[in-house]
C-alpha atoms as a PDB file:
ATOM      1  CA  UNK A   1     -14.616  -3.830 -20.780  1.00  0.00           C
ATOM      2  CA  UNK A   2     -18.302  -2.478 -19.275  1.00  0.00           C
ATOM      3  CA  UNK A   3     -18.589  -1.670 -16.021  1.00  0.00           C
ATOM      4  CA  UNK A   4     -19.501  -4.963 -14.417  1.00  0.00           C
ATOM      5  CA  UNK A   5     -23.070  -5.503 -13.084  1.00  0.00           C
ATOM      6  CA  UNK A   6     -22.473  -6.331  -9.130  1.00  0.00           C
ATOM      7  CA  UNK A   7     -25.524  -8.893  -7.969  1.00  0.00           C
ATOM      8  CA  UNK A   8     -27.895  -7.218  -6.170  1.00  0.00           C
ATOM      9  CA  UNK A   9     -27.242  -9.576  -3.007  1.00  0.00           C
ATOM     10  CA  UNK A  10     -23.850  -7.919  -3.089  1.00  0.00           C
ATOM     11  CA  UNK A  11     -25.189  -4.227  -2.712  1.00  0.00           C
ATOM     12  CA  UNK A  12     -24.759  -2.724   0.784  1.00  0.00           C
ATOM     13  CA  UNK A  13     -27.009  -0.831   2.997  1.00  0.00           C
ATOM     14  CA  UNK A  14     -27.270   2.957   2.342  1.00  0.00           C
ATOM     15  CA  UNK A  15     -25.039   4.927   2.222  1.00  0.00           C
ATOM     16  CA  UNK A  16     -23.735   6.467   5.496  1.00  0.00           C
ATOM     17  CA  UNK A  17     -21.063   9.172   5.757  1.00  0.00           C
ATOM     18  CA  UNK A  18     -19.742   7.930   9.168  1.00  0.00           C
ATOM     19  CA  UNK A  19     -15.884   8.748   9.318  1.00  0.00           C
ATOM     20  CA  UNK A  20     -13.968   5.511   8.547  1.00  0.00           C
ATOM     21  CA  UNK A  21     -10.601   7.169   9.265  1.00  0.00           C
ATOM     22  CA  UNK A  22      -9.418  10.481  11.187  1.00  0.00           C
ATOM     23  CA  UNK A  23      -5.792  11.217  11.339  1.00  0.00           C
ATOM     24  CA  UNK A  24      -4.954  13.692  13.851  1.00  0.00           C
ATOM     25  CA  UNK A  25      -1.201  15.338  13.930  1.00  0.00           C
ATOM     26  CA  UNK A  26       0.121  12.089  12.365  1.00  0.00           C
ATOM     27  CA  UNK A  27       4.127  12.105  12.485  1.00  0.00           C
ATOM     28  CA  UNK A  28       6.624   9.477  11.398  1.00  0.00           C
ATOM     29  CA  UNK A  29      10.209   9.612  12.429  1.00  0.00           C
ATOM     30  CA  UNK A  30      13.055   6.843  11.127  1.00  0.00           C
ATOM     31  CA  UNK A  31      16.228   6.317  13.615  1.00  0.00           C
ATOM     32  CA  UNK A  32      14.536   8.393  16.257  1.00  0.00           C
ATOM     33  CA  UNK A  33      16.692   9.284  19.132  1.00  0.00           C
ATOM     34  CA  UNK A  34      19.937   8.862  17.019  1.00  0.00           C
ATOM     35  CA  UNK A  35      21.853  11.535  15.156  1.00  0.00           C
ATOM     36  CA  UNK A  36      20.491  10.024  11.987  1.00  0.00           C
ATOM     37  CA  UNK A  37      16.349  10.628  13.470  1.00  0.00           C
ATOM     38  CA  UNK A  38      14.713  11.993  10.235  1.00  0.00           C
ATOM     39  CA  UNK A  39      10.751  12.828  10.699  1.00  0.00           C
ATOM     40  CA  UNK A  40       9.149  12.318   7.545  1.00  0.00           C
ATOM     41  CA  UNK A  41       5.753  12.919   8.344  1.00  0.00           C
ATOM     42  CA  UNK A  42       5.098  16.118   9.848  1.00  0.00           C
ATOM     43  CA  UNK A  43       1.803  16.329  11.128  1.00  0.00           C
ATOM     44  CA  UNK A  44      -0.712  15.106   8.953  1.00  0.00           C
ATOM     45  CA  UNK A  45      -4.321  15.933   9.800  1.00  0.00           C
ATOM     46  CA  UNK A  46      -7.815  14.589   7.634  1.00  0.00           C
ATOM     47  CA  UNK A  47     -10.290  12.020   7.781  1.00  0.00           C
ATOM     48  CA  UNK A  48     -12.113   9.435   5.218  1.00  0.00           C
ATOM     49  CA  UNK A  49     -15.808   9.356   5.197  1.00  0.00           C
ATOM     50  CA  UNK A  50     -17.682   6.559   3.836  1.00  0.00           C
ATOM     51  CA  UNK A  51     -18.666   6.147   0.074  1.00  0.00           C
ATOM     52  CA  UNK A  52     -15.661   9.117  -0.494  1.00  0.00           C
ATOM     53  CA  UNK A  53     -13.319   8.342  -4.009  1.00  0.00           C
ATOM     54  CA  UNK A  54      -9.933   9.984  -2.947  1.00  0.00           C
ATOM     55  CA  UNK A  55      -6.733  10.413  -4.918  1.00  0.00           C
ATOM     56  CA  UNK A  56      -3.012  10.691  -2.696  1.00  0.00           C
ATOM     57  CA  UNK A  57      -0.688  12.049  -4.892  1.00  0.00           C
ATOM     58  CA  UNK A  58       2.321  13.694  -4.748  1.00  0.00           C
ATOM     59  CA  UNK A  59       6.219  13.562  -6.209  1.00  0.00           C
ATOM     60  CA  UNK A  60       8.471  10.825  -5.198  1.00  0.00           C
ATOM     61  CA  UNK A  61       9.700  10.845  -1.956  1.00  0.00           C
ATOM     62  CA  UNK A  62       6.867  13.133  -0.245  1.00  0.00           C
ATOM     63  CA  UNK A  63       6.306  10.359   1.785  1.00  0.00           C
ATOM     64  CA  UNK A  64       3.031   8.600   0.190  1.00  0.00           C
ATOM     65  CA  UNK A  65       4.052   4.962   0.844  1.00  0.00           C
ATOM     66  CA  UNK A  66       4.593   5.839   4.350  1.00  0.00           C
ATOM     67  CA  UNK A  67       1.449   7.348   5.158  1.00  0.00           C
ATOM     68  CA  UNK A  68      -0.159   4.475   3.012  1.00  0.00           C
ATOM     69  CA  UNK A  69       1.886   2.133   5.381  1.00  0.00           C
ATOM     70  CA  UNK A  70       0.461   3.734   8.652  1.00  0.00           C
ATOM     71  CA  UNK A  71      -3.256   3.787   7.143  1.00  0.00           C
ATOM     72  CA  UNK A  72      -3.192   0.532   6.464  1.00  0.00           C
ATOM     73  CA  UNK A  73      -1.770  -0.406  10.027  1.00  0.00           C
ATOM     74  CA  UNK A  74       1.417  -1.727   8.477  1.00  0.00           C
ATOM     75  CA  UNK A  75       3.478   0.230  10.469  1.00  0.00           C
ATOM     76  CA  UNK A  76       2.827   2.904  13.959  1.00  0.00           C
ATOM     77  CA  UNK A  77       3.393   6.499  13.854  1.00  0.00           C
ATOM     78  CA  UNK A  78       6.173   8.038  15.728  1.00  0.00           C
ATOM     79  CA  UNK A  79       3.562  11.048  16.846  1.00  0.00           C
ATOM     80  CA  UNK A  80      -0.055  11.751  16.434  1.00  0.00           C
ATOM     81  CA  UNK A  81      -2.628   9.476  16.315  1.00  0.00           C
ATOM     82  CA  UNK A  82      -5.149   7.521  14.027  1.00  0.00           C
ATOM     83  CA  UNK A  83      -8.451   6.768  14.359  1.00  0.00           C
ATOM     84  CA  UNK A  84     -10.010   3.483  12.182  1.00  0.00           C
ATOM     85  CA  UNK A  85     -13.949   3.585  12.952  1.00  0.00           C
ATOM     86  CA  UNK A  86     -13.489   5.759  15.619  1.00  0.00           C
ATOM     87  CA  UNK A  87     -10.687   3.335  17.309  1.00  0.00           C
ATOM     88  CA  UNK A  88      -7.450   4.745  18.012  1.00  0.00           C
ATOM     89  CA  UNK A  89      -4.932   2.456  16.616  1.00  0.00           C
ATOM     90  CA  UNK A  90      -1.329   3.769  17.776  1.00  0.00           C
ATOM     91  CA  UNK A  91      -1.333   2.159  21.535  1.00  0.00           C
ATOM     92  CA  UNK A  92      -2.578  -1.867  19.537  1.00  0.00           C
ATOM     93  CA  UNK A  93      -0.130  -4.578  20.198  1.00  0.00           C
ATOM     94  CA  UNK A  94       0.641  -6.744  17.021  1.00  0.00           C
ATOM     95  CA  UNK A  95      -2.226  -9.050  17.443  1.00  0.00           C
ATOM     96  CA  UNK A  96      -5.046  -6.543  17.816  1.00  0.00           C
ATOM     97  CA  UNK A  97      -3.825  -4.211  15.086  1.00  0.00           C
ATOM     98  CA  UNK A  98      -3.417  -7.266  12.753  1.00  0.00           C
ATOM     99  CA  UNK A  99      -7.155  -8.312  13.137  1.00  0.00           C
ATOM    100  CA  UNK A 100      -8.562  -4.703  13.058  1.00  0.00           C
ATOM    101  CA  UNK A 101      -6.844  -4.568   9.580  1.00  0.00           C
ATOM    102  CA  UNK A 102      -8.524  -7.763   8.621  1.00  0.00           C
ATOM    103  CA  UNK A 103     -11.864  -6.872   9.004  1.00  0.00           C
ATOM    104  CA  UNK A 104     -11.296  -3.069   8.249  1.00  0.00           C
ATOM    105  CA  UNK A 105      -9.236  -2.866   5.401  1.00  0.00           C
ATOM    106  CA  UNK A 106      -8.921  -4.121   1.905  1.00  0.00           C
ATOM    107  CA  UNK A 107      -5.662  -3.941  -0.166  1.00  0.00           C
ATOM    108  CA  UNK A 108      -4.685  -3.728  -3.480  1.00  0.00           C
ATOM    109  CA  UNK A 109      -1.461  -3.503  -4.270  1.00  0.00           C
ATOM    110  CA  UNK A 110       0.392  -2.699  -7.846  1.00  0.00           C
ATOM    111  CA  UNK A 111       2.235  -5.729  -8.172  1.00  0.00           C
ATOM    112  CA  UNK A 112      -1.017  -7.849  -7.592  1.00  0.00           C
ATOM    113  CA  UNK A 113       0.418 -10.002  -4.671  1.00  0.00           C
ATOM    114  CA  UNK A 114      -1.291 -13.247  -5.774  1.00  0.00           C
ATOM    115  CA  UNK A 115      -0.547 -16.294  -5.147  1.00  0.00           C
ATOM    116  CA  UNK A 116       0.478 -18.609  -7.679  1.00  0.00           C
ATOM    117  CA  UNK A 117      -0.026 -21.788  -6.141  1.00  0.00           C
ATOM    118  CA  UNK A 118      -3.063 -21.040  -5.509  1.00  0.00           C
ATOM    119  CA  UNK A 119      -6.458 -20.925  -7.829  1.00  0.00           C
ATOM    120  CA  UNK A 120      -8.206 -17.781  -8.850  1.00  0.00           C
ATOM    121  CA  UNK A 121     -10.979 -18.351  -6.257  1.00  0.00           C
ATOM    122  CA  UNK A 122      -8.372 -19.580  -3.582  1.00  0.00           C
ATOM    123  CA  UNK A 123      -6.666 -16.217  -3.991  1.00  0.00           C
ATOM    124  CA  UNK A 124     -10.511 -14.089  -3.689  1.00  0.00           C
ATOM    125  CA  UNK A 125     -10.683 -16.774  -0.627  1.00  0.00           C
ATOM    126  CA  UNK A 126      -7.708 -15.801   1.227  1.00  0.00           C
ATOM    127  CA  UNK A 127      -8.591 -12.486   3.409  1.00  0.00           C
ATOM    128  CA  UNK A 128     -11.413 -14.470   4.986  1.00  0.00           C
ATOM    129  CA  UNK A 129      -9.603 -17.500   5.566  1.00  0.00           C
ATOM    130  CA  UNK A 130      -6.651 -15.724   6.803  1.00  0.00           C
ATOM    131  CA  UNK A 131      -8.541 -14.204   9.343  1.00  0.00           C
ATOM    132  CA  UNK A 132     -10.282 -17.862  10.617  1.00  0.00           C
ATOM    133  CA  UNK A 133     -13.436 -17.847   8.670  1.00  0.00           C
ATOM    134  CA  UNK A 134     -14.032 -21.520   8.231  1.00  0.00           C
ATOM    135  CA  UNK A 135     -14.378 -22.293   4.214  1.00  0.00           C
ATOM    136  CA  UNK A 136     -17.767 -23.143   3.358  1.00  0.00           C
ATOM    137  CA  UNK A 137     -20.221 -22.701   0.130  1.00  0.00           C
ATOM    138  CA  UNK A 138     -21.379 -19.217   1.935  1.00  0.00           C
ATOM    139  CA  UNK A 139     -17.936 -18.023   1.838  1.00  0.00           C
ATOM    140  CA  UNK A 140     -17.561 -19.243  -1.636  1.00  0.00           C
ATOM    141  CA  UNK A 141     -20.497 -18.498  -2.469  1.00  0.00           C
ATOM    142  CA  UNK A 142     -19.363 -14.780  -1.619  1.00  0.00           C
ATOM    143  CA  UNK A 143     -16.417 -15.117  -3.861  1.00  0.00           C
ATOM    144  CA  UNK A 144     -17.771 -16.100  -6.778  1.00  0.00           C
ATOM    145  CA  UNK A 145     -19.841 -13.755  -6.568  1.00  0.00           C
ATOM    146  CA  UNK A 146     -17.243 -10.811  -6.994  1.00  0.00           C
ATOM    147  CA  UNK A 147     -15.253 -12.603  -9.653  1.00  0.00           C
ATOM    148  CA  UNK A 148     -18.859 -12.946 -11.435  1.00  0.00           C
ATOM    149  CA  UNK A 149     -18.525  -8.832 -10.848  1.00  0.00           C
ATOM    150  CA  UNK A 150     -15.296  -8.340 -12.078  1.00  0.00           C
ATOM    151  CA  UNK A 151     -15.594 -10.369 -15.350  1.00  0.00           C
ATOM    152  CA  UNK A 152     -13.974 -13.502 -14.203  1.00  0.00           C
ATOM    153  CA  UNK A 153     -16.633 -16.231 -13.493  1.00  0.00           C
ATOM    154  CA  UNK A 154     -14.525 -18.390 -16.169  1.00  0.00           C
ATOM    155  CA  UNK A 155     -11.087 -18.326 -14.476  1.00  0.00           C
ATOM    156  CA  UNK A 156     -11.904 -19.354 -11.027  1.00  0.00           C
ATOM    157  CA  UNK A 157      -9.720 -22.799 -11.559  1.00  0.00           C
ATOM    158  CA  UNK A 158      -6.872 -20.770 -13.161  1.00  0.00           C
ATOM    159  CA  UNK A 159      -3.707 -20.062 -11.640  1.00  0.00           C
ATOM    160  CA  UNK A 160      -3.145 -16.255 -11.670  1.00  0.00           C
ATOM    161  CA  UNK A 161      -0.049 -16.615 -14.127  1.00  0.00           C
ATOM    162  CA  UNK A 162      -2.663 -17.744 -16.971  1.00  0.00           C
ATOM    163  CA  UNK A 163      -4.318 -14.381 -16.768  1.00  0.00           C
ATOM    164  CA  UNK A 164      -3.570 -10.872 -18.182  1.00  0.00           C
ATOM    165  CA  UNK A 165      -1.949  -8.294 -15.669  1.00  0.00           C
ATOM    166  CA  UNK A 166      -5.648  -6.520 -15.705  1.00  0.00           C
ATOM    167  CA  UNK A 167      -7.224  -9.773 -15.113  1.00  0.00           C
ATOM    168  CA  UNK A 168      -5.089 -10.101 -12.239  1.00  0.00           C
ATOM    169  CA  UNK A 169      -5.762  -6.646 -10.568  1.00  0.00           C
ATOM    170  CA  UNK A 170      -9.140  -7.750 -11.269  1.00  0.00           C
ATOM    171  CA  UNK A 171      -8.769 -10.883  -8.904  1.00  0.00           C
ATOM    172  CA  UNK A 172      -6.803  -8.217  -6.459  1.00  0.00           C
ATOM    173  CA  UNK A 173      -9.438  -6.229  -6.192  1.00  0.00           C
ATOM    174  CA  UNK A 174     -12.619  -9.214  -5.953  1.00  0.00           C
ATOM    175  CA  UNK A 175      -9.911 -10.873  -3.068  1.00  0.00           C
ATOM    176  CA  UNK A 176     -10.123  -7.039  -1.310  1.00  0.00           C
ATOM    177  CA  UNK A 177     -13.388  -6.741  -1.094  1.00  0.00           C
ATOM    178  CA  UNK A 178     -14.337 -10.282   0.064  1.00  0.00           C
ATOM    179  CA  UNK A 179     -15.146  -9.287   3.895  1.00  0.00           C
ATOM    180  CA  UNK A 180     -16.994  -6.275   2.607  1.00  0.00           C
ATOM    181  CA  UNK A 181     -14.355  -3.597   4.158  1.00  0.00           C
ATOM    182  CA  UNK A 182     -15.725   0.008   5.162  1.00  0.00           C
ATOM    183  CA  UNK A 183     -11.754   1.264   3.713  1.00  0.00           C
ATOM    184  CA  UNK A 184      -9.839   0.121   0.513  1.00  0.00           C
ATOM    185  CA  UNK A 185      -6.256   1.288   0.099  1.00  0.00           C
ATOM    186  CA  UNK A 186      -5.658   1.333  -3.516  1.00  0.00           C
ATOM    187  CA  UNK A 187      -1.438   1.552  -4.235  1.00  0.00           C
ATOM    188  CA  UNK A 188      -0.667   2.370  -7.686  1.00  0.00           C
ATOM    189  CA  UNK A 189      -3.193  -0.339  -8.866  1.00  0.00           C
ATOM    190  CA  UNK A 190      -2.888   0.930 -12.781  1.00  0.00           C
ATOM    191  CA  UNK A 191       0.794   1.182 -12.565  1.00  0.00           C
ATOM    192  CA  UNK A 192       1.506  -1.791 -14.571  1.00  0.00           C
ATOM    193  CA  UNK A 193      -0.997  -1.555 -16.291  1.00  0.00           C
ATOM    194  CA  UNK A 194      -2.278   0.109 -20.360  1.00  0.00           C
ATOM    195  CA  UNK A 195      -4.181   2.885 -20.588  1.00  0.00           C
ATOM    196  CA  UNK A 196      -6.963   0.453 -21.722  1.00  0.00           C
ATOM    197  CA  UNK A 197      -6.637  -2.056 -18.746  1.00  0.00           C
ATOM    198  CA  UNK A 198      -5.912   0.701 -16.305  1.00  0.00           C
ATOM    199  CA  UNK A 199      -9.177   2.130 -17.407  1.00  0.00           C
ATOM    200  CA  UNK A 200     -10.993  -0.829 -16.148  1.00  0.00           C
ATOM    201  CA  UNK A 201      -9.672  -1.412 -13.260  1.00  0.00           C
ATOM    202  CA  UNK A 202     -10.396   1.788 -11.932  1.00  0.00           C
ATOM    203  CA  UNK A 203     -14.255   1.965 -12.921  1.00  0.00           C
ATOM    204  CA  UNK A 204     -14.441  -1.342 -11.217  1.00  0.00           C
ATOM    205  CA  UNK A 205     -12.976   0.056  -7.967  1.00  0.00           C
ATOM    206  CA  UNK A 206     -15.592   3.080  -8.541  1.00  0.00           C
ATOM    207  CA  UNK A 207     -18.401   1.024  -9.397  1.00  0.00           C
ATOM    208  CA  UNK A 208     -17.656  -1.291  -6.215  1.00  0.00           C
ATOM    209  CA  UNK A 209     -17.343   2.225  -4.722  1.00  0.00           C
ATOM    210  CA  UNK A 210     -20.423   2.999  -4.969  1.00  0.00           C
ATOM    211  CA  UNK A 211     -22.240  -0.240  -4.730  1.00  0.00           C
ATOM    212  CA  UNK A 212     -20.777  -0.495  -1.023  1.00  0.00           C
ATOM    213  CA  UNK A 213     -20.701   2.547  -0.113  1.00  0.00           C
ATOM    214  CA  UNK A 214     -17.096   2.050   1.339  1.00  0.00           C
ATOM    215  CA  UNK A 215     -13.893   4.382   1.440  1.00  0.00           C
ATOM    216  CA  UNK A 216     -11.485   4.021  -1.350  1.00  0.00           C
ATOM    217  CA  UNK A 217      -7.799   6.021  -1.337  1.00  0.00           C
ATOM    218  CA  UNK A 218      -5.955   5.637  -4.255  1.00  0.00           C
ATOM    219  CA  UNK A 219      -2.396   6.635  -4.272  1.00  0.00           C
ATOM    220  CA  UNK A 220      -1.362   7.483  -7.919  1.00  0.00           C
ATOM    221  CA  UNK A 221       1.313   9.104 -10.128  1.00  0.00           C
ATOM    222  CA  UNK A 222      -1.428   9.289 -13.098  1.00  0.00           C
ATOM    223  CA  UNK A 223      -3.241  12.783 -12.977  1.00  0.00           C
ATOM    224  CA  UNK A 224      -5.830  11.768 -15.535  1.00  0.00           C
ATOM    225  CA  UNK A 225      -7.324   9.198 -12.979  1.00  0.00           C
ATOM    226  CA  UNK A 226      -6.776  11.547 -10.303  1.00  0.00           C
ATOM    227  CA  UNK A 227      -9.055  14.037 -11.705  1.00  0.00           C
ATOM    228  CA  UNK A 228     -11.218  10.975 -12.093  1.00  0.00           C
ATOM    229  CA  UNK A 229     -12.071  11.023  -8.193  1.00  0.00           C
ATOM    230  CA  UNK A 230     -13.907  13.468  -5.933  1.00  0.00           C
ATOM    231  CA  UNK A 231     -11.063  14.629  -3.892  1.00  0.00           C
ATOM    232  CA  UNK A 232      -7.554  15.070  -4.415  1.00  0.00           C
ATOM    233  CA  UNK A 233      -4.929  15.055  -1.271  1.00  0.00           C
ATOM    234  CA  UNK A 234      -1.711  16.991  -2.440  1.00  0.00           C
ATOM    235  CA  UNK A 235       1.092  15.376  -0.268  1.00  0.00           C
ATOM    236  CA  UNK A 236       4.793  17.381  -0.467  1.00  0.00           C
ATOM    237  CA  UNK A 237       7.653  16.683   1.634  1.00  0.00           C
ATOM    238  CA  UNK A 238       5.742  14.579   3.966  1.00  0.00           C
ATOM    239  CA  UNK A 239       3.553  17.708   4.712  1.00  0.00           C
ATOM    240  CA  UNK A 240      -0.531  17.580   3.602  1.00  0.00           C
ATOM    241  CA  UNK A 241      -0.481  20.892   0.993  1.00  0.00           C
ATOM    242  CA  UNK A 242      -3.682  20.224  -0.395  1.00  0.00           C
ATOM    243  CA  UNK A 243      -7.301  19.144  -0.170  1.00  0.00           C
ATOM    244  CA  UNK A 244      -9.649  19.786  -3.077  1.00  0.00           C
ATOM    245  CA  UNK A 245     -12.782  18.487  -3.806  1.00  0.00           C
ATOM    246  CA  UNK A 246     -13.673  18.131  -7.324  1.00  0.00           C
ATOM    247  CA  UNK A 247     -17.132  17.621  -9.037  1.00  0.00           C
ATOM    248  CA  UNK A 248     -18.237  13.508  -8.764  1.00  0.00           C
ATOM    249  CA  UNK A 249     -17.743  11.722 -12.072  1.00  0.00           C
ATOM    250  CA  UNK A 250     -20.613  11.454 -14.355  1.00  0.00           C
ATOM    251  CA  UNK A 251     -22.673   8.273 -14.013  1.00  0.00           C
END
């Protein structure tokens, strides 16, 4: 598949490297105050800037899903703090975490996470929705829009078990980008996937990189699409070893 032509209403102002996300002395501790208290996290210190491609990597059990967990608000550091456009999130009740996420962040996950009882286009719908943005021909407007980008403007009736597992991280990635978030978390999203549909789905998440300008960290296990991004963060025994920029892909 070609890199997908995104509709020029889609494309976002220019590109600003504001941080998106600063993590300052982040620490994560299970069972704390109990003889069992294990700190898996120890002190974790960078920042995200706008329109940066970043790779997580690191062996199993270093502690990746964790960190991916606190990024994306899913769960508090023990320690530390983190910033999400300049806000520090550790001190948010429930409520105001969960809508700072909503606007802020866009998922995608490796197991997809559809749906499916729900349409192509009601799955792209659902961030907004979820959030209390009243469905109207704007919104879907919007959302037709991305699955137009991602190759998909002839499944948006189609239940998400009629489509390939690409076509599906395809949806996952139009439905993360409906509310135009300044940070995508990207978990293993060509896990599941062949070489050929892996390769796709991360050119789209580049190309929609770029277009938008907004943050994307990909955790991965696959060094060949790490050395695909701009910056690689070497995670080991829930400790940050690592942060090298590489060269930016060729056009």
């Amino acid at each position: 598949m070609s890199e997908p032509q995104v509709p020029a209403q889609l494309a976002p102002a220019p590109l600003t490297l504001a941080p998106v996300l600063r993590l300052q002395q982040l620490r994560k501790s299970y069972h704390a105050g109990t003889p069992l208290e294990t700190e898996v996290l120890h002190g974790i210190d960078f920042e995200l800037r706008r329109g940066e491609f970043t790779a997580l990597i690191g062996p199993s059990g270093s502690g990746k899903t964790t960190l991916l967990n606190l990024i994306g608000l899913l769960d508090t550091p023990s320690d530390g703090e983190l910033y999400l456009l300049d806000q520090p999130t550790r001190a948010l009740d429930d409520t105001a975490r969960t809508a700072l996420r909503g606007r802020s962040i866009g998922f995608v996950f490796q197991f997809h996470h559809l749906i499916q009882a729900f349409s192509v286009l009601d799955n792209v719908l659902m961030p907004a929705l979820v959030q209390g943005e009243r469905r109207s021909r704007e919104l879907e407007r919007r959302a037709l829009e991305l699955l137009q980008a991602v190759g998909l403007e002839a499944h948006t009736s189609k239940r998400p078990s009629e489509l390939s597992g690409g076509q599906q991280q395809r949806v996952a990635i139009a439905r993360a980008l409906l509310t135009r978030p300044p940070l995508v978390l990207a978990d293993e999203p060509t896990g599941n996937l062949d070489t050929h549909s892996a390769d796709d789905v991360f050119a789209l998440l580049r190309r929609f990189n770029r277009e938008y300008g907004c943050a994307v960290l990909v955790v991965t296990h696959d060094p060949r699409l790490a050395q695909r991004c701009e910056r690689i963060l070497d995670l080991v025994d829930g400790r940050l070893v690592g942060d090298r920029q590489l060269p930016p892909p060729a056009p």
